[in-house]
N, C-alpha and C. Protein backbone atom coordinates (compact mmCIF):
# COMPACT_ATOMS: atom_id res chain seq x y z
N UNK A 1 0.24 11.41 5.30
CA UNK A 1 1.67 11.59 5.13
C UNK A 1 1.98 11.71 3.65
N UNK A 2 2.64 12.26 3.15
CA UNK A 2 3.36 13.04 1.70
C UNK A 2 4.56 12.26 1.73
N UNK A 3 4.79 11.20 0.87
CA UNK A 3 5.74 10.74 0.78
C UNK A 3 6.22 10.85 -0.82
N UNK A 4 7.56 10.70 -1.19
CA UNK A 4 8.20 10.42 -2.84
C UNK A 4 8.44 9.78 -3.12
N UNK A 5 8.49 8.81 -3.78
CA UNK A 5 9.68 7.85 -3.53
C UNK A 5 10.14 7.78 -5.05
N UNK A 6 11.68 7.73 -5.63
CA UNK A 6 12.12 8.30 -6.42
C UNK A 6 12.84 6.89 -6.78
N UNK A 7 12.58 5.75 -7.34
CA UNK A 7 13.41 4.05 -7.62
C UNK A 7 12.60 4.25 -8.92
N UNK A 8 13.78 3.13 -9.68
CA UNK A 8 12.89 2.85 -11.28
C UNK A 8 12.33 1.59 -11.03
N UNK A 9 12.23 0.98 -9.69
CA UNK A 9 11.91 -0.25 -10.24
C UNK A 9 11.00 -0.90 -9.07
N UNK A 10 11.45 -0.14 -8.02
CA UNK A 10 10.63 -0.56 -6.50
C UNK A 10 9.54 -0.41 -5.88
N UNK A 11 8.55 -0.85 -5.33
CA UNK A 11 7.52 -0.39 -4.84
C UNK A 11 7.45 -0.55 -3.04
N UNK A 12 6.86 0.08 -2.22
CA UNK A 12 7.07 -0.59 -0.73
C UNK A 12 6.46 -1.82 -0.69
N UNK A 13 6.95 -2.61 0.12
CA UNK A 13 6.59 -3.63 0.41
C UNK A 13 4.77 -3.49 1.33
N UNK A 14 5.19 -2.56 2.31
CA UNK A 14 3.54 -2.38 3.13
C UNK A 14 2.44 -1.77 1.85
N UNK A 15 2.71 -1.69 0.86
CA UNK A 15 1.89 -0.87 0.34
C UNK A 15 1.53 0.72 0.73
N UNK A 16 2.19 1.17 1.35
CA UNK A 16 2.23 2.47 1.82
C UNK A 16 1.21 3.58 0.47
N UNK A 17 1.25 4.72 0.46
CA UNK A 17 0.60 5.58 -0.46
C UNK A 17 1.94 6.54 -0.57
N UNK A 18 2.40 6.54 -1.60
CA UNK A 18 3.48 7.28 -2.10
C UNK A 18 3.15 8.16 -3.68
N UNK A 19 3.76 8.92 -3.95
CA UNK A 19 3.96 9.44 -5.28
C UNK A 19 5.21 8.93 -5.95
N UNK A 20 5.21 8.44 -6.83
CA UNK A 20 6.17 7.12 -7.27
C UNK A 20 6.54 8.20 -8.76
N UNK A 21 8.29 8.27 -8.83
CA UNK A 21 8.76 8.47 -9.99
C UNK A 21 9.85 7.92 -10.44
N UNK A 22 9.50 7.04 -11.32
CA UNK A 22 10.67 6.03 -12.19
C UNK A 22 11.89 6.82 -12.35
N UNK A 23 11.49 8.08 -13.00
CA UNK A 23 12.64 9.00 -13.53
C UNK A 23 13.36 10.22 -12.92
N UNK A 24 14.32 10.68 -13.26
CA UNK A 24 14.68 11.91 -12.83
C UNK A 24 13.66 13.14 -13.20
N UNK A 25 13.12 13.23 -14.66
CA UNK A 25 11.88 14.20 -14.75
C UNK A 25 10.77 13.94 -13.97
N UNK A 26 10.61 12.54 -13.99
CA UNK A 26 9.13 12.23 -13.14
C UNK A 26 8.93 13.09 -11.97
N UNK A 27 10.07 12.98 -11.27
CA UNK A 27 10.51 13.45 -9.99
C UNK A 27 10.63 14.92 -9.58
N UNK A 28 10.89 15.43 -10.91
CA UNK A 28 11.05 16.73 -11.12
C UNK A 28 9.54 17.36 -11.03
N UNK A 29 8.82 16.67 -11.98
CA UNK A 29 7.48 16.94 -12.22
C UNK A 29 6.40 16.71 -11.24
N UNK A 30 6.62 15.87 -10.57
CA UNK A 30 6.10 15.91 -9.17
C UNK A 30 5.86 17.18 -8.14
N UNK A 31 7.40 17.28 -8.32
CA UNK A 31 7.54 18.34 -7.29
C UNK A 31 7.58 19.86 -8.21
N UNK A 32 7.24 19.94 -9.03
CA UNK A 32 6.18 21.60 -9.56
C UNK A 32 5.26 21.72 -8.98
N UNK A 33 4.51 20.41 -8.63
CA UNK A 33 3.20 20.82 -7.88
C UNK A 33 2.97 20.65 -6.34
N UNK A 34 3.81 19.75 -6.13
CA UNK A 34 4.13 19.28 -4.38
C UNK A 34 5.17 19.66 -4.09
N UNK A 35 5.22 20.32 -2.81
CA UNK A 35 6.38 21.61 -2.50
C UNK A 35 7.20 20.90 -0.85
N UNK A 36 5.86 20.10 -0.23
CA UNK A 36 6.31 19.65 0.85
C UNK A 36 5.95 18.11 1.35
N UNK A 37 7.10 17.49 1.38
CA UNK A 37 6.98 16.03 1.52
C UNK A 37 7.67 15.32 3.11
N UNK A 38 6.55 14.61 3.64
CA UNK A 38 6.94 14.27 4.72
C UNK A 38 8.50 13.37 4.52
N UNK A 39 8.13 12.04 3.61
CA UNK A 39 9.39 11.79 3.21
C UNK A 39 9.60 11.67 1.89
N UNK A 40 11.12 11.52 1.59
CA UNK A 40 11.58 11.19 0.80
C UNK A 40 12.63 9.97 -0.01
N UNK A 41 12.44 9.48 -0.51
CA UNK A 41 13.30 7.75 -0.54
C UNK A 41 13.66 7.75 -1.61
N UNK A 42 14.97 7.39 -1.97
CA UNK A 42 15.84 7.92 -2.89
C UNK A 42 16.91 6.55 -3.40
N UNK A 43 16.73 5.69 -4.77
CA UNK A 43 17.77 5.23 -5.12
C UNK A 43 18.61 5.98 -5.82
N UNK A 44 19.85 5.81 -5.84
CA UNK A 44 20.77 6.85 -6.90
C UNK A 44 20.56 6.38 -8.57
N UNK A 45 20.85 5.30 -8.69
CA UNK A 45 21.06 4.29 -9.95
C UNK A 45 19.59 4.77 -10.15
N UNK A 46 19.27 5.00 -11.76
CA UNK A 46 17.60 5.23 -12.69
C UNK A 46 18.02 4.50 -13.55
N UNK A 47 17.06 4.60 -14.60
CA UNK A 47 17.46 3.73 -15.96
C UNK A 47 18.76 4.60 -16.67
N UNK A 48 19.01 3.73 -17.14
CA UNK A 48 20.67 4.31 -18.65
C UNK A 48 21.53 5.06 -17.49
N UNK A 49 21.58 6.37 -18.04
CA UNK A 49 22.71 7.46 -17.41
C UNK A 49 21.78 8.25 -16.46
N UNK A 50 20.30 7.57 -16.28
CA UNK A 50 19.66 8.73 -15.10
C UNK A 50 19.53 8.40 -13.96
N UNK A 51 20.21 9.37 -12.67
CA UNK A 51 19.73 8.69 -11.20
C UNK A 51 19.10 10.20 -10.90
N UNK A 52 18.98 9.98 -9.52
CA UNK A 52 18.40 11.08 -8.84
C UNK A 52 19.10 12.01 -7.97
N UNK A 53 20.21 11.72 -8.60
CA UNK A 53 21.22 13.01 -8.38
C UNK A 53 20.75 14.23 -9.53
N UNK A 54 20.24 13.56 -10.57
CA UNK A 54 20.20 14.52 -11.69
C UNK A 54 18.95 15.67 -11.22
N UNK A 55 17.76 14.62 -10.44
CA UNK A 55 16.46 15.31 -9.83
C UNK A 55 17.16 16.70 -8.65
N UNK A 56 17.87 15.84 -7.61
CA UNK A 56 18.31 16.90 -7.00
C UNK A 56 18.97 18.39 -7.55
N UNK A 57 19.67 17.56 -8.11
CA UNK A 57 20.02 19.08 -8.87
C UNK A 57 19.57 20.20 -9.69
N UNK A 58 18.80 19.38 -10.08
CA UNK A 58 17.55 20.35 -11.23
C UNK A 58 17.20 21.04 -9.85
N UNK A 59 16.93 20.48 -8.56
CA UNK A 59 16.18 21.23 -7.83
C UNK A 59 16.84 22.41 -7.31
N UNK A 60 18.42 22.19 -7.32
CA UNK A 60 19.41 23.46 -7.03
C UNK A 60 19.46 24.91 -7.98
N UNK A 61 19.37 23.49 -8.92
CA UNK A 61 19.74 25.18 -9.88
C UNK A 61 18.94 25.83 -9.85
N UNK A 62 17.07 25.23 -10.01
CA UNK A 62 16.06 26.19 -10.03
C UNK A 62 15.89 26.88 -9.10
N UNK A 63 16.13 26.18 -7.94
CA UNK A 63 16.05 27.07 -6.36
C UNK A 63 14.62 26.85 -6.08
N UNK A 64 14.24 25.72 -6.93
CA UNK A 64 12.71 25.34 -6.39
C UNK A 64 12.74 25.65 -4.68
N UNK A 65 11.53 25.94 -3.98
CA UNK A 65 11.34 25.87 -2.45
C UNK A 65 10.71 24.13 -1.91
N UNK A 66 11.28 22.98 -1.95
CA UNK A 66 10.79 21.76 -1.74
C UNK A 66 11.14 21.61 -0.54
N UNK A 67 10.14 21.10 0.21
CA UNK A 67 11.09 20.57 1.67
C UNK A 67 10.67 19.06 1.79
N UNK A 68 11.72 18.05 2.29
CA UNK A 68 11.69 16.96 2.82
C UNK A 68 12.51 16.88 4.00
N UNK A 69 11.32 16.56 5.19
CA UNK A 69 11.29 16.68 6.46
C UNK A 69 12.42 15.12 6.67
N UNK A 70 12.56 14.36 6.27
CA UNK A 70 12.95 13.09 6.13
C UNK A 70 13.50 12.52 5.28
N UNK A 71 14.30 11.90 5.14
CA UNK A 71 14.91 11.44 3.81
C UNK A 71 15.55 10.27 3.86
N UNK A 72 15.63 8.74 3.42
CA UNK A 72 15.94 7.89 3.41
C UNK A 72 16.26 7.30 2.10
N UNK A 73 17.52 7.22 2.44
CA UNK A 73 18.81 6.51 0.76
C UNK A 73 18.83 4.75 0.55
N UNK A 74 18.37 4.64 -0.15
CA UNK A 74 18.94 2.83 -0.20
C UNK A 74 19.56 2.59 -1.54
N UNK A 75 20.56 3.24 -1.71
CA UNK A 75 21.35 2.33 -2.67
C UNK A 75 22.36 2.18 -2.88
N UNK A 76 22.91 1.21 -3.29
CA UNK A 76 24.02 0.51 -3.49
C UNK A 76 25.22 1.20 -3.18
N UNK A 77 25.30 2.20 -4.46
CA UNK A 77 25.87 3.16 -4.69
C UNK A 77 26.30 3.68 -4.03
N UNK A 78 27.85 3.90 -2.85
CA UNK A 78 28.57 4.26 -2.15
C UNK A 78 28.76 5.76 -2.61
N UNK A 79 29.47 5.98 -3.43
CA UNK A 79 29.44 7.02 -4.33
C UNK A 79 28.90 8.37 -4.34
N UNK A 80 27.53 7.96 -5.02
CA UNK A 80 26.19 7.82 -5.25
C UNK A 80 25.47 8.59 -4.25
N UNK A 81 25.50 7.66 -3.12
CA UNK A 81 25.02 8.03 -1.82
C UNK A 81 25.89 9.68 -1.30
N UNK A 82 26.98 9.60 -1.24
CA UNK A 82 27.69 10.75 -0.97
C UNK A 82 27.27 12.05 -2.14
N UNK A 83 26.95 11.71 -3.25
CA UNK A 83 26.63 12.78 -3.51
C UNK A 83 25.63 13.18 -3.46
N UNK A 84 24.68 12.55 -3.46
CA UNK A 84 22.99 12.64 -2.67
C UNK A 84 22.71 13.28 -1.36
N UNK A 85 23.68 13.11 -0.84
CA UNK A 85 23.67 13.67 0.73
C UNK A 85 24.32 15.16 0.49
N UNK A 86 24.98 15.19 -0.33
CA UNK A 86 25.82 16.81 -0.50
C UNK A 86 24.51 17.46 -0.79
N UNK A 87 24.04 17.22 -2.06
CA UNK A 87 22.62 17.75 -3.25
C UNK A 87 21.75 18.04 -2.07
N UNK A 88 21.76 16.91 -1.32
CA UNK A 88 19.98 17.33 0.16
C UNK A 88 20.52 18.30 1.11
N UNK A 89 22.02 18.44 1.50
CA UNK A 89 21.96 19.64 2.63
C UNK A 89 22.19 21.07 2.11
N UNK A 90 22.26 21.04 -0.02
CA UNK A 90 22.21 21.76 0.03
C UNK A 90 20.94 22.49 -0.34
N UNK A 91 19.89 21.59 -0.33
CA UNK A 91 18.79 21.86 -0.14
C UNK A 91 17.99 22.19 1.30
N UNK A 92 19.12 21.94 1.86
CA UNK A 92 18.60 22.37 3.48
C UNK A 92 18.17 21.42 4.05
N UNK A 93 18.37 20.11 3.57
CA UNK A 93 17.97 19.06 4.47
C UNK A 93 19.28 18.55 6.01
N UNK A 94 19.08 18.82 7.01
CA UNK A 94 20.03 18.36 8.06
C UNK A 94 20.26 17.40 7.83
N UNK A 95 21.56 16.92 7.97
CA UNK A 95 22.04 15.55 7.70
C UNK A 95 21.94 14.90 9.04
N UNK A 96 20.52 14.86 10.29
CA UNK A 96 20.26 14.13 11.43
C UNK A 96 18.98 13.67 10.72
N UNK A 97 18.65 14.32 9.21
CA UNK A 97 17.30 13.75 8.84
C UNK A 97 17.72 13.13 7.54
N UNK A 98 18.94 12.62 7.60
CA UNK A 98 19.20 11.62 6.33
C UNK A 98 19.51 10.25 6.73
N UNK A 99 18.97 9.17 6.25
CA UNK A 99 19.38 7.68 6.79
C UNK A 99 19.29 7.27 5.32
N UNK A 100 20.57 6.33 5.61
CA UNK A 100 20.56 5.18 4.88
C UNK A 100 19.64 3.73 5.09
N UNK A 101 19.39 3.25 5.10
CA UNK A 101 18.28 2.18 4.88
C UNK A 101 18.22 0.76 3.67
N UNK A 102 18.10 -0.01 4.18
CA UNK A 102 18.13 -1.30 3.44
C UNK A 102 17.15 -1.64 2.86
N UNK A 103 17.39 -1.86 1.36
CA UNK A 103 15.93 -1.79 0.54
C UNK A 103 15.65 -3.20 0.71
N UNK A 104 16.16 -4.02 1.27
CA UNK A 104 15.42 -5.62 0.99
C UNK A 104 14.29 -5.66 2.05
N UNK A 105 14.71 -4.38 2.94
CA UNK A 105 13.25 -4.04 4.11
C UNK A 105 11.76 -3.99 4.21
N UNK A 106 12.47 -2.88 3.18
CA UNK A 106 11.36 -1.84 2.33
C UNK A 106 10.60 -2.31 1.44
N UNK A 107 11.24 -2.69 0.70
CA UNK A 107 10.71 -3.03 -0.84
C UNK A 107 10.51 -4.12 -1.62
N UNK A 108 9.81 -4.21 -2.50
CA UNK A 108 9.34 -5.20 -3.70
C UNK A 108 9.61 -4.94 -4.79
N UNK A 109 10.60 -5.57 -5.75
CA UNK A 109 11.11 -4.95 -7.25
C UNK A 109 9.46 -5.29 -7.94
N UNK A 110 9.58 -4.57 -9.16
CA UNK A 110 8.56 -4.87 -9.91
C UNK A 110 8.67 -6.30 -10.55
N UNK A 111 9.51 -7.18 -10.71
CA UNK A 111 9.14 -8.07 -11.34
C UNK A 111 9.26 -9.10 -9.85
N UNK A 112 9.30 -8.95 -8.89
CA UNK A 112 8.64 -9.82 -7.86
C UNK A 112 7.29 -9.54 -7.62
N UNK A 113 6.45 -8.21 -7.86
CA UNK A 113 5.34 -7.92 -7.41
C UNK A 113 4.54 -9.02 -9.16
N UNK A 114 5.20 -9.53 -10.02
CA UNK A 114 4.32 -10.17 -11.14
C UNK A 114 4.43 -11.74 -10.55
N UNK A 115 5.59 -11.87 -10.07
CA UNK A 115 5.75 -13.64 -9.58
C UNK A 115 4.41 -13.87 -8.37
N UNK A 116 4.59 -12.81 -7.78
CA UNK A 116 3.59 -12.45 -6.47
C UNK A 116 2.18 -12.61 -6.41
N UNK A 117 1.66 -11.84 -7.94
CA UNK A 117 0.39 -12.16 -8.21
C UNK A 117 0.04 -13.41 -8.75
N UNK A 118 1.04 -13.58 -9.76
CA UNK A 118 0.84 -15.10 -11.28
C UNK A 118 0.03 -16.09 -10.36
């Protein structure tokens, strides 16, 4: 499975195998070379002024060809979330393949994965 997962700070909790990008470029840069991702997992909020609204959109304007079969949002960000969902259908993602999702599920911040090991 081809998964993204696009948080500055989260990792899955199962340990899953993902391609992990802190940033909005990370994310970008990823996908130059990976075109098709089973899923995709998406906080809005990045570090400073960057979320992954900024990723999506880079992906509009270029008209990159990316597909995510799946797509799952966890964040906060009410907002955020709404515009994330605009950016993915207009990437052609159906909005029957967008869920919201609760990251306390999912995930492990990075500074619980250091308390975890110590």
């Amino acid at each position: 499975m081809n998964i993204l997962l696009v948080d500055r700070m989260r990792n899955f909790r199962d340990g899953r195998p993902a391609l992990v990008a802190r940033t909005s470029a990370e994310a970008s840069i990823i996908t130059n070379t990976t075109k098709n991702f089973d899923q995709l997992w998406l906080d809005y909020m990045l570090d400073g002024m960057d979320s992954s609204g900024h990723f999506l959109m880079q992906l509009l304007k270029d008209q990159r060809a990316v597909t995510f079969k799946e797509v799952f949002l966890h964040t906060d960000s009410w907002g955020g979330r709404e515009l994330l969902i605009i950016a993915l259908k207009g990437l052609g993602v159906k909005e029957q393949n967008i869920h919201t999702v609760n990251p306390d599920v999912f995930f492990t911040h990075q500074d619980e994965m250091v308390r975890l090991t110590a």
